[in-house]
Every structure is written in C-alpha cells, then in structure tokens.
N, C-alpha and C. Protein backbone atom coordinates (compact mmCIF):
# COMPACT_ATOMS: atom_id res chain seq x y z
N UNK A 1 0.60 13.35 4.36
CA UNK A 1 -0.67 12.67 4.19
C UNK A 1 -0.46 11.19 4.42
N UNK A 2 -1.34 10.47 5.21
CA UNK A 2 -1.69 9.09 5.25
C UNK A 2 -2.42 8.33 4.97
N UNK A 3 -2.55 7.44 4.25
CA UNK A 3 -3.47 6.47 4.23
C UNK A 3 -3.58 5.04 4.34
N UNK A 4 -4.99 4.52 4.71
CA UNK A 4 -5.37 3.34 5.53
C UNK A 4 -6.20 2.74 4.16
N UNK A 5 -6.01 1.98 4.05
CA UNK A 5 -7.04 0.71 3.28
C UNK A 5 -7.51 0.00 4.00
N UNK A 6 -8.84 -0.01 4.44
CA UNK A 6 -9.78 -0.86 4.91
C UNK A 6 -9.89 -1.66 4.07
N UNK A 7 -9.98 -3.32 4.03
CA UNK A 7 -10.38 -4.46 3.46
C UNK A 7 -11.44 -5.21 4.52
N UNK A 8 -12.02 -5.80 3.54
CA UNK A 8 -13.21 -6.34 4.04
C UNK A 8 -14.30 -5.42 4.83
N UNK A 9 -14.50 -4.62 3.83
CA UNK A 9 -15.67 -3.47 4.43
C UNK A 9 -16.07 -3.02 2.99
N UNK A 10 -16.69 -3.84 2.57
CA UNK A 10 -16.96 -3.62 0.64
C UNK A 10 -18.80 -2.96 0.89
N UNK A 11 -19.66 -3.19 1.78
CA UNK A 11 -20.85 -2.37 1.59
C UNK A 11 -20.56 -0.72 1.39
N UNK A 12 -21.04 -0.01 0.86
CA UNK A 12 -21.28 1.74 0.79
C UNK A 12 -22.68 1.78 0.94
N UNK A 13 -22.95 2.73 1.65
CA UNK A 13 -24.41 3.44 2.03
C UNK A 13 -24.24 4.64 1.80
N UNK A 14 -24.91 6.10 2.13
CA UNK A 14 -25.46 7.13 1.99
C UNK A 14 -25.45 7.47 3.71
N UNK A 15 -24.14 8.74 3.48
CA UNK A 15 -24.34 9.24 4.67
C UNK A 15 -22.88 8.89 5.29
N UNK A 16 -21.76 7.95 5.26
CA UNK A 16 -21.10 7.46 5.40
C UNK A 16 -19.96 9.06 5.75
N UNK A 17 -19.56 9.64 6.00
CA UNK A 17 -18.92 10.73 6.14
C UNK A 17 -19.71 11.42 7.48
N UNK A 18 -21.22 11.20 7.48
CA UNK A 18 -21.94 11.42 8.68
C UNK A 18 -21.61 10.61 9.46
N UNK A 19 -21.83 9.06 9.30
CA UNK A 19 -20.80 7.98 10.25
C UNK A 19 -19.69 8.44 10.84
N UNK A 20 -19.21 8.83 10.29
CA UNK A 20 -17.69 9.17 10.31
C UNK A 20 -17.44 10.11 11.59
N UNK A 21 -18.31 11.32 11.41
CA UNK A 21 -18.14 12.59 11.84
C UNK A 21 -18.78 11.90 13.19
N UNK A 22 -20.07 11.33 13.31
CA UNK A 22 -20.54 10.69 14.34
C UNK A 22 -19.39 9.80 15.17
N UNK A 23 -18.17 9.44 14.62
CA UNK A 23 -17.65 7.81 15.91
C UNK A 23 -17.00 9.22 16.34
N UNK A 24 -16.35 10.51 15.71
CA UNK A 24 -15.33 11.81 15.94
C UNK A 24 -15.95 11.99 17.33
N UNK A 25 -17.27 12.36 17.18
CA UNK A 25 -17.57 12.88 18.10
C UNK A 25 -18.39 12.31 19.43
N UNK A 26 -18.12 10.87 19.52
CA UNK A 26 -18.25 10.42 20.63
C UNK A 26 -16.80 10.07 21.01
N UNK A 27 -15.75 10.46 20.70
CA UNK A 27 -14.43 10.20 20.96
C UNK A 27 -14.16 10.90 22.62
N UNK A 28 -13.70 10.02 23.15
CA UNK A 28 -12.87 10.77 24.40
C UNK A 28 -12.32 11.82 24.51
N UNK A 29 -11.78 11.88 23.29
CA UNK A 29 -11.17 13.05 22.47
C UNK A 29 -11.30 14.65 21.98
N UNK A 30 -11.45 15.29 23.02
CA UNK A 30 -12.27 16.25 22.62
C UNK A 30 -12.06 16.89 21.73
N UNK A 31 -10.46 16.92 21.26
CA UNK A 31 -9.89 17.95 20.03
C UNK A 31 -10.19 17.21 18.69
N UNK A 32 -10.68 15.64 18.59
CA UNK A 32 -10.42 14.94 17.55
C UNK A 32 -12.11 15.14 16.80
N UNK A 33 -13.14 15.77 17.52
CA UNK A 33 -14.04 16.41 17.18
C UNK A 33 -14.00 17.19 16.02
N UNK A 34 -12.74 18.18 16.23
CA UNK A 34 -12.95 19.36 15.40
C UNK A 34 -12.47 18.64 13.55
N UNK A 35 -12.57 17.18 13.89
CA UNK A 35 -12.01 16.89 12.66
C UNK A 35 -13.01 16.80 11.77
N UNK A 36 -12.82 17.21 10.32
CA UNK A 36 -14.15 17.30 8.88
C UNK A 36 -13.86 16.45 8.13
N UNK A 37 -15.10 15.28 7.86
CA UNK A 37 -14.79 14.54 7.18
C UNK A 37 -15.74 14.45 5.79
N UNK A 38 -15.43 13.89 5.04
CA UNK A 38 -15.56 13.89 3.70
C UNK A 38 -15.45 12.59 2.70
N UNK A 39 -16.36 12.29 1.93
CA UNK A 39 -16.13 11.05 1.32
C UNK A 39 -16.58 10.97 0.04
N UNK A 40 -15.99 10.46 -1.02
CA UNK A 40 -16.05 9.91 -2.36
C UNK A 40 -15.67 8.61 -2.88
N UNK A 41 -17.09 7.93 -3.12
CA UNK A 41 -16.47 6.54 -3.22
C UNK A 41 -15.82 5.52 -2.33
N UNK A 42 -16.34 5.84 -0.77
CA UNK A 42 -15.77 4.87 0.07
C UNK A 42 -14.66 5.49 0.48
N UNK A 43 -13.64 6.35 -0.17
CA UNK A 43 -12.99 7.04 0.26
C UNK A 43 -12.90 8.27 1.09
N UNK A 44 -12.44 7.97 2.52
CA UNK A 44 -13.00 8.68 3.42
C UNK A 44 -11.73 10.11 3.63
N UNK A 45 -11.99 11.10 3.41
CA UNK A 45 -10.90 12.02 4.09
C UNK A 45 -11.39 12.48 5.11
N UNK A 46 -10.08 12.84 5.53
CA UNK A 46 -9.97 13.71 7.00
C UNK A 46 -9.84 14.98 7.17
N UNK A 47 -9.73 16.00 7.25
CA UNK A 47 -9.42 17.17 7.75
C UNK A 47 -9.28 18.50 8.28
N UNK A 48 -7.97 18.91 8.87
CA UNK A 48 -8.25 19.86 10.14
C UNK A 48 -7.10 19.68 10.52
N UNK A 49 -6.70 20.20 11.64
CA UNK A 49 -5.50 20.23 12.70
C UNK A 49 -6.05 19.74 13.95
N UNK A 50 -4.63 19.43 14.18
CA UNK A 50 -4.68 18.74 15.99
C UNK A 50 -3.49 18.90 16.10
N UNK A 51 -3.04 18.88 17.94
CA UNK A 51 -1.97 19.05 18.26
C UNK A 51 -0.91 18.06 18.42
N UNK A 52 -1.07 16.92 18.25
CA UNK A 52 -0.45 15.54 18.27
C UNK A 52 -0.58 14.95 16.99
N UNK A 53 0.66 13.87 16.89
CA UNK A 53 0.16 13.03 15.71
C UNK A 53 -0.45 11.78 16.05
N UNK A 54 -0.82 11.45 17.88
CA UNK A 54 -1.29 10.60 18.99
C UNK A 54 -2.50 11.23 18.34
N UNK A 55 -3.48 12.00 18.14
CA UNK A 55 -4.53 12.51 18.14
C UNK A 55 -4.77 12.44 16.63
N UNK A 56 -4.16 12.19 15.71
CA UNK A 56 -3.95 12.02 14.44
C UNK A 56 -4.54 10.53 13.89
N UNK A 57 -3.89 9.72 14.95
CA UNK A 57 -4.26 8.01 14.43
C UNK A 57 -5.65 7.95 15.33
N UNK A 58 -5.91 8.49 16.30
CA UNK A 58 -6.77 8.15 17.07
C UNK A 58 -8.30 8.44 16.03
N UNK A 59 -8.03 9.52 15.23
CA UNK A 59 -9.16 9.97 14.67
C UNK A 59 -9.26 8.99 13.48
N UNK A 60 -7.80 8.76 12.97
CA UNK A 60 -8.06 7.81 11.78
C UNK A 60 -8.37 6.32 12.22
N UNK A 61 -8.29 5.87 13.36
CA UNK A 61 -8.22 4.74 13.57
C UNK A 61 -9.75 4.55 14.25
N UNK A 62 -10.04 5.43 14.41
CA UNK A 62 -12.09 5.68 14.96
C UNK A 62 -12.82 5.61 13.47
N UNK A 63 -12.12 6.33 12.34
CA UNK A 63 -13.19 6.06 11.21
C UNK A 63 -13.48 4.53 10.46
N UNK A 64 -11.87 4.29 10.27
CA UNK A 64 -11.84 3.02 9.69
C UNK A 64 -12.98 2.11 9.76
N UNK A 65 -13.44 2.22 10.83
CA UNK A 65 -14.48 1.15 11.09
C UNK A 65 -15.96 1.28 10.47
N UNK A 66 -16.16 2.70 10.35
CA UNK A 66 -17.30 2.79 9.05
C UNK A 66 -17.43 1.79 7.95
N UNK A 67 -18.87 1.41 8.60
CA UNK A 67 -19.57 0.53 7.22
C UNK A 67 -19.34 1.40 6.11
N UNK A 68 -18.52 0.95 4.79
CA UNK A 68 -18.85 1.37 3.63
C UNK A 68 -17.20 2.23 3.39
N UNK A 69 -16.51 2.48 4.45
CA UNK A 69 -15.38 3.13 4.11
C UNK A 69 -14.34 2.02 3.74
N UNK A 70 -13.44 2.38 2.10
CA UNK A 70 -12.48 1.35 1.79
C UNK A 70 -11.09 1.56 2.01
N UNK A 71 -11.05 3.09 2.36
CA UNK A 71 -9.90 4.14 1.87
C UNK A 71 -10.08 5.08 3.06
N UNK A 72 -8.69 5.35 4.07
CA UNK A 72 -9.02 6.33 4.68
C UNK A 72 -7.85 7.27 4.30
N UNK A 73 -7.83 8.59 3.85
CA UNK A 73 -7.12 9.61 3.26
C UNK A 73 -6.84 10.88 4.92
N UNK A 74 -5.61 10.47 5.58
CA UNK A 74 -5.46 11.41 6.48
C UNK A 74 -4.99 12.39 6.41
N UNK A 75 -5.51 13.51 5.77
CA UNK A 75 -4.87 14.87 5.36
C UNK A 75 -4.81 16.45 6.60
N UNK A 76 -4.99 15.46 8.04
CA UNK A 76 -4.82 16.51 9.26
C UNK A 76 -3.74 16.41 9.06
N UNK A 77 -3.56 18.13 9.48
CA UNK A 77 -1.92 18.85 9.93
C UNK A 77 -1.66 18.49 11.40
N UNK A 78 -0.94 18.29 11.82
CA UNK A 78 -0.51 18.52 13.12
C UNK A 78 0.63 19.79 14.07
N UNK A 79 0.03 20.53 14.57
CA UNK A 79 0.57 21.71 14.89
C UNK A 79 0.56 22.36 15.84
C-alpha cells in the first residue's frame, strides 16, 4: 500500500470520489479506468489491479489533484 498527502488542497465537497473516478477515466490509460475509488474524509482510496506499477502512479498521480482530496491511500495490486 501507498500513500500520497496532498497539501494545500484543504476545500472538501460532495462527490469527490466521483472526481476522482472522472480524471480515471479520461486517462490515456485505458486499464487505469478499471480503477474504484472511494473516499472518507478527503481521504481518497484506490482500488483494483493493473498490470504495471507504471500504471499504478499514473492513476495515483491523476487523483491527487482532486479538489478536496488530502490523503491518497493506493491499495491497487499489481499483477
């Protein structure tokens, strides 16, 4: 498991895990789609499988940027 601390991203809204799932799936990425995300408290998880751990940061490094996320929790397998 990995995780990212976003600083300086202190707003939370409603829906923020929908954000999330939304930057997934405009990704180049077509496998980084199948990723489920989930959030409590700004704290954003990840998870699912992918075949890379290249495809791993790519997904975590697309959420980070969510308004409202403080915490990103990367709990994809890679396999």
């Amino acid at each position: 498991m990995y995780a990212l601390t976003v600083h300086n991203n202190p707003a939370v809204f409603p829906g923020i895990a929908d954000a999330a799932m939304k930057c997934l799936q405009d990704s180049p990425y077509y496998a980084v789609r199948t990723v489920l995300c989930e959030c409590d408290n700004g704290i954003l998880f990840l998870r699912g499988r992918l075949s890379s751990f290249h495809q791993k940061q790519v997904a975590q490094e697309a959420v980070a940027r969510v308004k409202g996320v403080t915490q990103v929790i990367n709990e994809i397998a890679v396999g």
